[in-house]
Protein backbone atom coordinates (compact mmCIF):
# COMPACT_ATOMS: atom_id res chain seq x y z
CA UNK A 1 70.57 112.22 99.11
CA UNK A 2 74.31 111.56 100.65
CA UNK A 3 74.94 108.17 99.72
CA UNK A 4 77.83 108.17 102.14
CA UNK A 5 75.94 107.76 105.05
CA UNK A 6 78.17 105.43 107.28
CA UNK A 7 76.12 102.42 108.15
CA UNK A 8 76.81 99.64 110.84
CA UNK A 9 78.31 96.63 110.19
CA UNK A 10 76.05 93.84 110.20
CA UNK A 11 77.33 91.22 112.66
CA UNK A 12 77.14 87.85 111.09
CA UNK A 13 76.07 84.90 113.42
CA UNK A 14 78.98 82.89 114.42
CA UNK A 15 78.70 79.24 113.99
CA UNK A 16 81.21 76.35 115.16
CA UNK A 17 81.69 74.26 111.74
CA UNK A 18 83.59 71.52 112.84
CA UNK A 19 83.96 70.01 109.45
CA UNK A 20 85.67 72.81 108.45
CA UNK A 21 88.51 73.16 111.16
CA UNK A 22 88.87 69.36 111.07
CA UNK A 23 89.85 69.40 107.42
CA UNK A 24 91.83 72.56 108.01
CA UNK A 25 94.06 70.78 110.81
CA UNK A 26 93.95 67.59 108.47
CA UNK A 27 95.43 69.82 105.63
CA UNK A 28 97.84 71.63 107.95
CA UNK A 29 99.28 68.20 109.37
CA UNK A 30 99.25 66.96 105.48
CA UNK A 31 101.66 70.20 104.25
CA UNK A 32 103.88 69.68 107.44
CA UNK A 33 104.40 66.23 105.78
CA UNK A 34 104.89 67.48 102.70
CA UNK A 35 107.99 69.18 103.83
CA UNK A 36 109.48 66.03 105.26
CA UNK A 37 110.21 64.96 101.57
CA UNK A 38 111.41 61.46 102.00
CA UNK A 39 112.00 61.75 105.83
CA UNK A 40 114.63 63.62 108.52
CA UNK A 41 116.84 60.00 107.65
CA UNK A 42 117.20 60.62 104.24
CA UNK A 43 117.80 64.37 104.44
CA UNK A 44 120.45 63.33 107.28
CA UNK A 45 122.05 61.64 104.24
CA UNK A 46 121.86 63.71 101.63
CA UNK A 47 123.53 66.56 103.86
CA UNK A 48 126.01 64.44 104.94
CA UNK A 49 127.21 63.57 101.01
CA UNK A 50 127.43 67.79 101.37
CA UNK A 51 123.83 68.30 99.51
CA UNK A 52 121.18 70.68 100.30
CA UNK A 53 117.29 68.92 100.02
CA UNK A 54 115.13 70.20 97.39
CA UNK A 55 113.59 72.92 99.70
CA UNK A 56 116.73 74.42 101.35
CA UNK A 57 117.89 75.16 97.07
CA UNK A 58 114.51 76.73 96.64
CA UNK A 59 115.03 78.52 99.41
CA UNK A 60 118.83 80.20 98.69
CA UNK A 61 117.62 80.36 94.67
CA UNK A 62 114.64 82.48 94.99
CA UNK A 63 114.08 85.64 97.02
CA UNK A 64 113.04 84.74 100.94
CA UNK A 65 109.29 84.08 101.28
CA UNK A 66 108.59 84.54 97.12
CA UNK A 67 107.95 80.94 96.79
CA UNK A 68 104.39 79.77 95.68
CA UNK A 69 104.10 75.84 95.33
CA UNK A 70 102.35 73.90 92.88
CA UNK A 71 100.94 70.14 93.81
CA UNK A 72 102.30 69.45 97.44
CA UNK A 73 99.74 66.93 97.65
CA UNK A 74 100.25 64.83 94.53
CA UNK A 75 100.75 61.14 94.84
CA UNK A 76 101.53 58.60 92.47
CA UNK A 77 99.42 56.30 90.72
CA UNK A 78 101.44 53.27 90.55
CA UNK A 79 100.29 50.07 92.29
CA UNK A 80 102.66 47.65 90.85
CA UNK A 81 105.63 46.38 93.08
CA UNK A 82 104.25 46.97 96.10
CA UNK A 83 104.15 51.06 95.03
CA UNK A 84 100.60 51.23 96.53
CA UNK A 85 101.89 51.40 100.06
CA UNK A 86 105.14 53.86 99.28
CA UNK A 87 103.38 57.17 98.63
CA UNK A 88 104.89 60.20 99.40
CA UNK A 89 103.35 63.55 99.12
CA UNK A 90 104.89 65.80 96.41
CA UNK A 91 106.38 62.74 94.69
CA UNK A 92 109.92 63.30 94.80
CA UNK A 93 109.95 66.64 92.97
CA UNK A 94 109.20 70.78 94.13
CA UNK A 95 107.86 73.12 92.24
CA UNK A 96 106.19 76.45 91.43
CA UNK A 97 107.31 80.13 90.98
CA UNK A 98 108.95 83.20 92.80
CA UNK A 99 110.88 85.36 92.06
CA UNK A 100 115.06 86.94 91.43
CA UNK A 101 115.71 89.76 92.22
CA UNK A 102 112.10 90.50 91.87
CA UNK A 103 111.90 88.85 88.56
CA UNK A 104 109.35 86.27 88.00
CA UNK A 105 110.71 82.45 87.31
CA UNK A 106 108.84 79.28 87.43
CA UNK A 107 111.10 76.38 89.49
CA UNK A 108 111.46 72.78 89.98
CA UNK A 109 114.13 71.23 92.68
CA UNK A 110 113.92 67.13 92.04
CA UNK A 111 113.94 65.53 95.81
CA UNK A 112 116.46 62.85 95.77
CA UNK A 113 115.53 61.69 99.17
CA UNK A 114 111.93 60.79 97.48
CA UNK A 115 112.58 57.26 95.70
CA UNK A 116 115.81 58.79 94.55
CA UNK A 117 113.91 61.50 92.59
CA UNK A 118 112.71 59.12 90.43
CA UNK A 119 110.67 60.32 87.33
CA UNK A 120 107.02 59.20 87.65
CA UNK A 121 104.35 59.89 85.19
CA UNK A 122 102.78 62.13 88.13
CA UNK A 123 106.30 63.43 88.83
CA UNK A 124 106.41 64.85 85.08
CA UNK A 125 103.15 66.26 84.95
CA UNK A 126 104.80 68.34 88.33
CA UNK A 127 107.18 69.68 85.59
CA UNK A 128 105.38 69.91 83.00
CA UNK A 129 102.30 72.17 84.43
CA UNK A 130 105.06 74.72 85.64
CA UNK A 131 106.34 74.67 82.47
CA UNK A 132 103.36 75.44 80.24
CA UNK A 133 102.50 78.28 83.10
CA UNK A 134 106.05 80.06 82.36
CA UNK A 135 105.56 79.82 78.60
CA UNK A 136 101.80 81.25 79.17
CA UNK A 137 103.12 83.99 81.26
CA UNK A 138 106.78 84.41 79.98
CA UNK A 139 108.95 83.72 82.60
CA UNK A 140 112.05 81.58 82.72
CA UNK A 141 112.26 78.24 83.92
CA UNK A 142 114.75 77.04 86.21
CA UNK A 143 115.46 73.07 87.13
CA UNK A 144 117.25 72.05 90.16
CA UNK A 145 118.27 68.00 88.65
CA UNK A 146 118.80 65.65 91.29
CA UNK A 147 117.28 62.22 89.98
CA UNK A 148 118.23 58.38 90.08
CA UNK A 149 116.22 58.30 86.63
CA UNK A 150 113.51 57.09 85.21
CA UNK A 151 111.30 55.16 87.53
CA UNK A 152 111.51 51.42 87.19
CA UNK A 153 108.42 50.37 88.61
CA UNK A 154 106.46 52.57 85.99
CA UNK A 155 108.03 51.03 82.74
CA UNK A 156 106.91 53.10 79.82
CA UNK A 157 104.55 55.56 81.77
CA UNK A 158 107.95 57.06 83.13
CA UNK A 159 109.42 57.14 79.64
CA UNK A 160 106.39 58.88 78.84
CA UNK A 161 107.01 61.56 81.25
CA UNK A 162 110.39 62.05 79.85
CA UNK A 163 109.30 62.36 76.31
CA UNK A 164 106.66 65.00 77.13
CA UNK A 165 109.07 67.01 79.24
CA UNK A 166 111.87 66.57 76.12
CA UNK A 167 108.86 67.82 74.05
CA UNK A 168 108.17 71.08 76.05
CA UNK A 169 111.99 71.85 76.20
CA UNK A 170 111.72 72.42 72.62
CA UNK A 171 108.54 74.14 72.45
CA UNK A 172 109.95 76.43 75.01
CA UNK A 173 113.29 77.28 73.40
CA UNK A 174 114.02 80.52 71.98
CA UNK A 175 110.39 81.65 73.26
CA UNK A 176 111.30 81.66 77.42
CA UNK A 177 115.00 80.51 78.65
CA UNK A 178 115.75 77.38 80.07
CA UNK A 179 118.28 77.09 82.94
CA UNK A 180 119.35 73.07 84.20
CA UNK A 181 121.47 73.10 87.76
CA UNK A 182 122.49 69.63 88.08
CA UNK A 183 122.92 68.69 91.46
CA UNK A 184 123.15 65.02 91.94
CA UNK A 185 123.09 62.08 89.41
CA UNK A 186 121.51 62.48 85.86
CA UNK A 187 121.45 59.52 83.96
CA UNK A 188 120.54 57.56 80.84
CA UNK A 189 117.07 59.38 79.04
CA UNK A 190 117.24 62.44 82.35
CA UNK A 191 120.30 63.82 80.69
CA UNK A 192 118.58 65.01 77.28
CA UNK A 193 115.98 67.46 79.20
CA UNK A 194 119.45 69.42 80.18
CA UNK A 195 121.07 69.10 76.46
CA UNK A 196 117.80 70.79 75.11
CA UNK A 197 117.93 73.95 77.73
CA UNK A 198 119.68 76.71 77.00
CA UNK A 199 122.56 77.03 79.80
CA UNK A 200 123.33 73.66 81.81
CA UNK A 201 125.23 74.03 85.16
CA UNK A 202 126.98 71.46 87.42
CA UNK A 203 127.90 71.26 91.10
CA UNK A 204 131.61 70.08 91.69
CA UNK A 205 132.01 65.81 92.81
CA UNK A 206 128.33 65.86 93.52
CA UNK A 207 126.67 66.14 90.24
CA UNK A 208 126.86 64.08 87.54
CA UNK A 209 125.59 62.99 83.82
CA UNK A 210 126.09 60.28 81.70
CA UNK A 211 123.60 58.63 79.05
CA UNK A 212 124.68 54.82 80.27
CA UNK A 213 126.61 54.63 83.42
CA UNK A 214 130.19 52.65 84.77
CA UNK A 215 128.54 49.09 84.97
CA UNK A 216 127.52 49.25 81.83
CA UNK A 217 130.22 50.80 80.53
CA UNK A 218 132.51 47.78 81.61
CA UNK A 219 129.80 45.62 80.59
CA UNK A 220 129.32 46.03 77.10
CA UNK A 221 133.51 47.94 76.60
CA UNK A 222 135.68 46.42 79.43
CA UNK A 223 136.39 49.84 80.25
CA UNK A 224 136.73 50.57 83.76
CA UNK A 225 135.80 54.25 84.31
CA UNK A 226 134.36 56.24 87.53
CA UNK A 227 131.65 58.26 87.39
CA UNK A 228 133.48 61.57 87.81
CA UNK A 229 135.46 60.21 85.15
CA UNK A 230 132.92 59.39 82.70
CA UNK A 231 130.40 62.47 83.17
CA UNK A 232 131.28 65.05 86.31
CA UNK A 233 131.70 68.37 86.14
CA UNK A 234 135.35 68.25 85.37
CA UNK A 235 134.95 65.66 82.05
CA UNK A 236 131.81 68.18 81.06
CA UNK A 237 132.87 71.79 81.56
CA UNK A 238 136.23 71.02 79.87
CA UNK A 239 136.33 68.07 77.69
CA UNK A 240 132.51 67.65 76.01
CA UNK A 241 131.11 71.12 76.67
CA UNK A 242 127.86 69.75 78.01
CA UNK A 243 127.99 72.14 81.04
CA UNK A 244 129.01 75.99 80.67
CA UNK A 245 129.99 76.05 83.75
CA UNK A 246 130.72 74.54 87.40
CA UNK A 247 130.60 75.73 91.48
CA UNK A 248 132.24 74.36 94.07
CA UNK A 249 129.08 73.18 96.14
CA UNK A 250 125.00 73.38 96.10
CA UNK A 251 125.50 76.77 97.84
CA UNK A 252 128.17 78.81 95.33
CA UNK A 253 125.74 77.08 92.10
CA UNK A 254 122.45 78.63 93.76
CA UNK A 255 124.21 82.30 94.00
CA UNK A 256 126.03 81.71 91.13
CA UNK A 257 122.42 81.55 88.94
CA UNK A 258 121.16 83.96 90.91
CA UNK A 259 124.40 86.26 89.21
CA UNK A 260 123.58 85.31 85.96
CA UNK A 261 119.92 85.50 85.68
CA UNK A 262 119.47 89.61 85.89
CA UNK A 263 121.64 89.50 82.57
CA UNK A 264 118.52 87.02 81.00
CA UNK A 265 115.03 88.51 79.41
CA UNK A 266 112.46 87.28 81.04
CA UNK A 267 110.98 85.95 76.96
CA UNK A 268 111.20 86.49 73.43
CA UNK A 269 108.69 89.69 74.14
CA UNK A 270 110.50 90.89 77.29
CA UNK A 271 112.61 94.35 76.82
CA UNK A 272 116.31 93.83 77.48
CA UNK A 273 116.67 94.21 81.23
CA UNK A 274 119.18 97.32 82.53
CA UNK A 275 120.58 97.77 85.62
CA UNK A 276 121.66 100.97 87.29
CA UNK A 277 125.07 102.23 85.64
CA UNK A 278 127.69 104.56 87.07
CA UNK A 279 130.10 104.09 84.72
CA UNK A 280 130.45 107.05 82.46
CA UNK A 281 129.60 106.38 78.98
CA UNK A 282 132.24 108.70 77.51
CA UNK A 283 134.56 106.79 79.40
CA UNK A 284 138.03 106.39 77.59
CA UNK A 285 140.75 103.70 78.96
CA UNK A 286 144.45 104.94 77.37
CA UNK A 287 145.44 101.68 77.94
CA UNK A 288 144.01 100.10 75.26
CA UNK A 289 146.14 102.57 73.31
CA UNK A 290 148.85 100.48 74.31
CA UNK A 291 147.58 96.76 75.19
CA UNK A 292 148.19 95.24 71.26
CA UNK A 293 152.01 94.01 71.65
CA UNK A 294 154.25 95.32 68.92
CA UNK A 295 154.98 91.66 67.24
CA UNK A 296 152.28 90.13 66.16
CA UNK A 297 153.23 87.27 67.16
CA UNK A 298 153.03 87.90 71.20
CA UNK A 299 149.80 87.13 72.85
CA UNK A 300 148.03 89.26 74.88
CA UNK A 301 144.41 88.90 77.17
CA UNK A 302 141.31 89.77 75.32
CA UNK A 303 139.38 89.58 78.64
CA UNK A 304 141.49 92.32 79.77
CA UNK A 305 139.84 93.96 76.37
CA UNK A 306 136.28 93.39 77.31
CA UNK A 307 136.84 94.41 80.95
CA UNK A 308 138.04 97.61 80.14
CA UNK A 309 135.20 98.42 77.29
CA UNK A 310 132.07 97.38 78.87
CA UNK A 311 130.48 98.08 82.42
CA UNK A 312 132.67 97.95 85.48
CA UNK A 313 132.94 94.42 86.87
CA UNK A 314 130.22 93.11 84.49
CA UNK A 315 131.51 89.98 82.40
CA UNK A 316 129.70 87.16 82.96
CA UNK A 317 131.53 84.55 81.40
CA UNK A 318 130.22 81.42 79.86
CA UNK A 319 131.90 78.14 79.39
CA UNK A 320 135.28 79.60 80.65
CA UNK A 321 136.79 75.89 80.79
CA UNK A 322 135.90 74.65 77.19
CA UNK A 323 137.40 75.56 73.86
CA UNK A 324 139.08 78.20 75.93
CA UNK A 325 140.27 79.84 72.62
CA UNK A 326 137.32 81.71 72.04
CA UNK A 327 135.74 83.92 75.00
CA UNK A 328 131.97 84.27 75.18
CA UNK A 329 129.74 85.46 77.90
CA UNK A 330 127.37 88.41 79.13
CA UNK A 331 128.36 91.86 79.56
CA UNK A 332 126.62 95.29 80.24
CA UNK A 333 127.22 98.49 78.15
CA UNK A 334 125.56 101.40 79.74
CA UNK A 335 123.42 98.95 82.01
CA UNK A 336 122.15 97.12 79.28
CA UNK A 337 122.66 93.32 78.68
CA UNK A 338 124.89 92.33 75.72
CA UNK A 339 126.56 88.90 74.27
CA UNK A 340 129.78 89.02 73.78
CA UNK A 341 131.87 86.46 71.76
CA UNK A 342 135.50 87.13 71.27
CA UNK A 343 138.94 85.50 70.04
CA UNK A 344 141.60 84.70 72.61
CA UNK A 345 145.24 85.23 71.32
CA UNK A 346 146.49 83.36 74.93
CA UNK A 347 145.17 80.49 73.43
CA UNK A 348 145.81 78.73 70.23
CA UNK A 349 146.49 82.07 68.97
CA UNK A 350 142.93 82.42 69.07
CA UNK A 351 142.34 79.85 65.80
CA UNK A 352 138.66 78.85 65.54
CA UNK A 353 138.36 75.07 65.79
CA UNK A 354 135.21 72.80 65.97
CA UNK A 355 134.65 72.86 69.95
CA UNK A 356 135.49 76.73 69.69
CA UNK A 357 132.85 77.08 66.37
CA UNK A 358 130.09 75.15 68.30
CA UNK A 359 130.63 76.80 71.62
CA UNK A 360 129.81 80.42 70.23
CA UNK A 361 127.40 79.65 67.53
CA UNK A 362 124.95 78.24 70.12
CA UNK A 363 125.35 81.09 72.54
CA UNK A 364 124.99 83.68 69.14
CA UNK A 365 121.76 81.77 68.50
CA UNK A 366 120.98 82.29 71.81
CA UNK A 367 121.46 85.88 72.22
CA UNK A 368 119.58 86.11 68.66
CA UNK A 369 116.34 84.04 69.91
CA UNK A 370 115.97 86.52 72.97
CA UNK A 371 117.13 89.89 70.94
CA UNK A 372 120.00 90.12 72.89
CA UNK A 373 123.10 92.62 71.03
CA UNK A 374 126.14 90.82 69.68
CA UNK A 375 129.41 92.65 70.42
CA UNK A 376 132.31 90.66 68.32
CA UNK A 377 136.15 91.08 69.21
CA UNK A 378 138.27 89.66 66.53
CA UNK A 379 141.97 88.22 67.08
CA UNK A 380 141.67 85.47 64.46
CA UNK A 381 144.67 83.92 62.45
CA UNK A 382 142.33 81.44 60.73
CA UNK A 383 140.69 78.45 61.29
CA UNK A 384 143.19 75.26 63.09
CA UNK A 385 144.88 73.83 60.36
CA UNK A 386 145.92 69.34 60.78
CA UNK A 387 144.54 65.85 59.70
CA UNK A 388 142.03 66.03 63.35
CA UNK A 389 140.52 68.88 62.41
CA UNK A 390 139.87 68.07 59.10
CA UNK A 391 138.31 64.58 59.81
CA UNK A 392 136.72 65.59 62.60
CA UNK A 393 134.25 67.85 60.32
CA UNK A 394 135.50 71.36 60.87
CA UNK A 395 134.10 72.20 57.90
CA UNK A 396 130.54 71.90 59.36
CA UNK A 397 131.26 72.45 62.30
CA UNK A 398 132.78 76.18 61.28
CA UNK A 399 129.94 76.35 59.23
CA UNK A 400 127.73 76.30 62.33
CA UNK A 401 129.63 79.02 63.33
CA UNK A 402 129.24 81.48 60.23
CA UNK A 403 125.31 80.06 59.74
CA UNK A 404 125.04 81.47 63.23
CA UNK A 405 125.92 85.16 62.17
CA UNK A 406 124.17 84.96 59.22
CA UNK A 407 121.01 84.26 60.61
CA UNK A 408 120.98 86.68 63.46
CA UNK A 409 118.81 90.04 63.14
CA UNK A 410 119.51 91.14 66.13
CA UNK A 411 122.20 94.42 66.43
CA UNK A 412 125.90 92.88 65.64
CA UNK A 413 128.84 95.09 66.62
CA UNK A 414 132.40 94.20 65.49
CA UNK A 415 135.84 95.33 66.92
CA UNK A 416 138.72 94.39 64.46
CA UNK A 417 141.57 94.68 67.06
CA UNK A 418 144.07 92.97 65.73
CA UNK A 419 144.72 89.79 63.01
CA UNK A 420 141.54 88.80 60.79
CA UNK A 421 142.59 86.35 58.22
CA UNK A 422 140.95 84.41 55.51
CA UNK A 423 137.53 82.51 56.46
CA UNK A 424 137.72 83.16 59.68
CA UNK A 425 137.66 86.95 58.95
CA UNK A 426 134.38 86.65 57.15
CA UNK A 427 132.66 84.18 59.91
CA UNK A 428 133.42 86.64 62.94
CA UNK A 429 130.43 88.53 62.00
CA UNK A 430 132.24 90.70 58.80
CA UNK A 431 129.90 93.79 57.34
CA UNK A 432 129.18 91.20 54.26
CA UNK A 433 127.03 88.83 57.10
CA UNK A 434 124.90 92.09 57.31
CA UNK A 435 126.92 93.69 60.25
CA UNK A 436 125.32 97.01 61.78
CA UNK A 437 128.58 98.40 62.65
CA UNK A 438 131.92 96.89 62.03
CA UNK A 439 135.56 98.84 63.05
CA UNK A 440 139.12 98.31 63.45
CA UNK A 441 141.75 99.53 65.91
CA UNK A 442 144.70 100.79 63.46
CA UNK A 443 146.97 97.10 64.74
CA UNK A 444 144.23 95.77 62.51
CA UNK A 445 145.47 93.24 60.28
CA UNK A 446 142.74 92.25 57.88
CA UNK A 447 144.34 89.91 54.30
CA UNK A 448 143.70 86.42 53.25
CA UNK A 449 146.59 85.51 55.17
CA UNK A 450 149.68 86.07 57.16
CA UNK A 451 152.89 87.95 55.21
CA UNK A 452 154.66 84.92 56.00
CA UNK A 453 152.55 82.51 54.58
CA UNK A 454 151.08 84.90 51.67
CA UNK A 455 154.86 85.50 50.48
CA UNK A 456 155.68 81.52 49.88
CA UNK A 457 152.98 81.42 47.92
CA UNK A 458 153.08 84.19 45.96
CA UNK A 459 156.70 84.78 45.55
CA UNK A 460 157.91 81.46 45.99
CA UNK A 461 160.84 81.93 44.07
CA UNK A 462 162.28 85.53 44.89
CA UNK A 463 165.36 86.13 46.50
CA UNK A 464 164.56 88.46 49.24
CA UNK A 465 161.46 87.08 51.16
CA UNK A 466 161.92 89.86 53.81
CA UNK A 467 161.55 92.60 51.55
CA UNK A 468 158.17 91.01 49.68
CA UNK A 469 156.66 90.28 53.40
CA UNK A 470 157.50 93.91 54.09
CA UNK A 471 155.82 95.32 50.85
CA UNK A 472 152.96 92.90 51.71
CA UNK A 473 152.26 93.62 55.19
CA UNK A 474 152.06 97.32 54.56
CA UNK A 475 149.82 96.64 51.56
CA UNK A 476 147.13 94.15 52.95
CA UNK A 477 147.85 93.99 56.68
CA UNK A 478 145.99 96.88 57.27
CA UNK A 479 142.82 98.34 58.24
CA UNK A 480 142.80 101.15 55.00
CA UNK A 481 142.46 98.54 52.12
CA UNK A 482 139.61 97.09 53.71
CA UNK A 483 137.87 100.76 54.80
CA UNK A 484 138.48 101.81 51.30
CA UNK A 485 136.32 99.54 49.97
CA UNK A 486 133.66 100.16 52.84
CA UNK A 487 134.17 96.88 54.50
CA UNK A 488 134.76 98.84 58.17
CA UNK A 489 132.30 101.69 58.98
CA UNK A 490 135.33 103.35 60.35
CA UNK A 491 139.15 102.90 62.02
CA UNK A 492 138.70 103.84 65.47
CA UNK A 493 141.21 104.75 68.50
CA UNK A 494 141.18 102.16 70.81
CA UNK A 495 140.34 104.21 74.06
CA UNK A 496 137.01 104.96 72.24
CA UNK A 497 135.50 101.69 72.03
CA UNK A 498 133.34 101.92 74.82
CA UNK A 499 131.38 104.71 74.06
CA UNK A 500 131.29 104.06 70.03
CA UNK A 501 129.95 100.88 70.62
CA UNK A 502 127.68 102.24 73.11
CA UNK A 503 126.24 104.95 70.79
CA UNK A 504 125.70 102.70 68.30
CA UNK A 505 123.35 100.50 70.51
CA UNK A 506 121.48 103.43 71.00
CA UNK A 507 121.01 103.93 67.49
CA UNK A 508 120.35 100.60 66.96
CA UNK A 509 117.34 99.97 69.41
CA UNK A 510 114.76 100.71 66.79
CA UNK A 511 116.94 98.22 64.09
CA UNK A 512 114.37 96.28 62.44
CA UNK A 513 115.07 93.14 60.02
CA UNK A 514 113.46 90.20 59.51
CA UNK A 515 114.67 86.67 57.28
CA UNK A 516 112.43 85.65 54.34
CA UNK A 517 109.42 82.99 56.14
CA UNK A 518 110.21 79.50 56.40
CA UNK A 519 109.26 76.62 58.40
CA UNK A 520 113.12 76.68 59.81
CA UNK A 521 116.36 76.48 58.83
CA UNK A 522 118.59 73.70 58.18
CA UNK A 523 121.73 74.40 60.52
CA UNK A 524 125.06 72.33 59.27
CA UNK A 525 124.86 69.45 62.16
């Protein structure tokens, strides 16, 4: 029997369902409104303060036509204050999922031209669905913050909201990562959803965050402050380190995360992700032979450094504008996605200090949580001596720092290139804070301290201080003392960096090391 036979198609009876097309057109008309947001007047004025709506940032973040919406029809449940009759569809917040450069992401834009993107109880639950879906699926999550707050008129079922949302943040982080654009106003209990994400980015004059605002700033401290003053992107990418970063307008942010997201796993579980590489492995730069000035004491770049040992045109720099004495940021090495934290000798002579300790112990926990390889560069005279430091904790704060190293499992590569003194020779991720590979260039100076400072001590009293710095420097100040007691795998020409460090990532893809259990650790705070 030939069960292939082609049959006809049976012709199904065509019947005119009114019901149906009626509720189609109702539904089409209904999503056409959605789209208006808070109306063509309010998006009139939120381009005109040189803002893009919440749709037009979906639209340049994700890939055209990948975006997949969640809840367009929502509405509030409020009926106090007259709330009943000021519905909106969507509620004053986007979201859903699409996709990066073909990479899956779950999204939410807050609509400022819906009640101010207020936070309602039904506005959260927006949030909060797209957020369980990207930790069920493992898939970043990306918010576009534009919000007046929480919403008045909902007293405590708004706070709610928050509190739920703060809630997932934490539940999500280290298991998917958390990216916060802030493109408008962020105040009082908004600006905490932000802290608890991974990478925070602001838009330039547009944006800003602040837990109380001006008023009641010269309310309760008869201090009259703006509010670029108190919390823009200036007063956060530079003085407090809330933001890593800042663009010029809504347009340069959007492209700017879509830069930085290819160097991101997509979770805890995803593989590393590698992008096509032309740059030859065995590639050797002489002039890293030659970029270490003869004094010690002249400075020199150390991004110049990590430009010319990792992939062509690949830094991705984080934080570039705070605690600008250490460097840390994304790189690639043979295509594949590395942290990179390293001392800058411009700068304070590249001394660790608190902002500089906090800065790159969060991004090495980072990097750790999503099995991402630490490369270390290490230009470090110590850490800042003084009364501010002192009293300002840099004693926990540093110890943030070194906990940070400690902790991570993940592959740690070290490059001694120049000074590595006392403490802050051990914190920069040393062999004894279990380093997989740790090497010197020979300008390596490793010792408890500078000649200078090691010969007042020691030989405080001797008549010729030049001669004991010299005998000292050529003792200690050297990479041999410390690779004869196996505290550097090996002493390495400079020009070789590159592919050392990129053979021993190779080797080090099957590394496997675990901490004892525990419920968690207790980080210095």
């Amino acid at each position: 029997m030939n069960l292939f036979i082609k049959r006809p198609l049976i012709q199904l009876p065509k019947y005119t369902n009114r019901y149906f097309y009626s509720t189609t057109n109702i539904i089409h008309e209904k999503r056409k409104e959605s789209l208006l947001g808070g109306g063509q007047q309010r998006q009139d004025a939120q381009h005109a303060k040189g803002k893009l709506t919440a749709r037009e940032r979906l639209g340049l973040l994700l890939d055209k036509n990948s975006f997949r919406e969640y809840d367009a029809f929502v509405e509030h449940a409020c009926t106090d204050f007259n709330m009943a009759s000021n519905k909106i569809l969507g509620d004053g917040v986007v979201t859903g999922h699409g996709t990066i450069h073909g990479r899956r992401v779950f999204v939410y834009s807050q609509d400022f031209t819906v009640l101010g993107g207020s936070l309602s109880r039904t506005n959260a639950n927006k949030i909060l669905k797209v957020m369980d879906q990207a930790l069920l699926v493992g898939a970043p999550i990306i918010g576009l913050e534009d919000s007046g707050g929480a919403r008045i008129q909902e007293g405590v079922d708004s706070l709610a909201g928050y509190a739920d949302i703060f809630q997932k943040n934490v539940i999500a982080s280290g298991v998917v990562p958390q990216i916060s654009l802030i493109m408008g106003p962020c105040a009082g209990g908004a600006v905490y959803s932000p802290a608890l994400t991974d990478f925070t980015f602001m838009v330039q004059d547009t944006s800003y965050m602040f837990v109380t605002g001006p008023d009641v700033v010269k309310a309760v401290t008869n201090e009259q402050v703006s509010q670029e003053e108190l919390g823009g992107a200036r007063t956060h990418t530079r003085k407090s380190g809330v933001a890593h970063n800042s663009f010029a307008n809504d347009i340069e942010a959007l492209q700017g995360i879509r830069d930085f997201f290819p160097y991101l796993p997509l979770s805890n579980r995803s593989p590393l992700p590698c992008q096509p590489c032309d740059d030859a492995i065995d590639r050797q730069d002489d002039a890293l032979d030659s970029i270490i000035p003869s004094s010690s004491n002249i400075a020199y770049d150390m991004k110049e450094v990590i430009g010319r040992i990792v992939d062509t045109h690949s830094f991705y720099e984080i934080a570039p504008k705070f605690a600008k004495n250490i460097l840390i940021g994304f790189a690639r090495l043979n295509g594949k996605s590395v942290g990179i934290v390293a001392n800058q000798p411009q700068v304070s002579s590249g001394a660790l200090d608190m902002d500089a300790s906090v800065k790159a112990a969060r991004f090495i926990r980072f990097c750790d949580a999503f099995n991402i390889p630490l490369v270390t560069l290490v230009d470090v005279p110590g850490f800042m001596p003084g009364t501010a430091q002192e009293h300002a904790g840099i004693i926990r704060h540093g110890a943030k720092l070194l906990y940070a190293y400690c902790e991570a499992t993940v592959p740690k590569l070290t490059v001694i290139t120049r000074k590595a003194y006392g403490g802050a020779y051990i914190v920069m991720s040393s062999k004894h804070l279990r380093g997989d590979y740790n090497v010197a260039w020979p300008s390596a100076e490793i010792a408890v301290m500078g000649a200078a400072g090691a010969v007042e001590i020691i030989f405080r009293n001797h008549a010729d201080k030049a001669a004991m710095r010299k005998e000292y420097k050529e003792k200690f100040a050297t990479p041999l003392f410390a690779a004869k007691r196996g505290y550097l795998d090996d002493i390495i020409e400079p020009k070789e960096t590159r592919t050392r460090l990129i053979e021993q990532l190779d080797l080090l893809q099957s590394k496997s090391l675990q901490n004892p259990w525990k419920k968690h650790g207790c980080i210095p705070l």
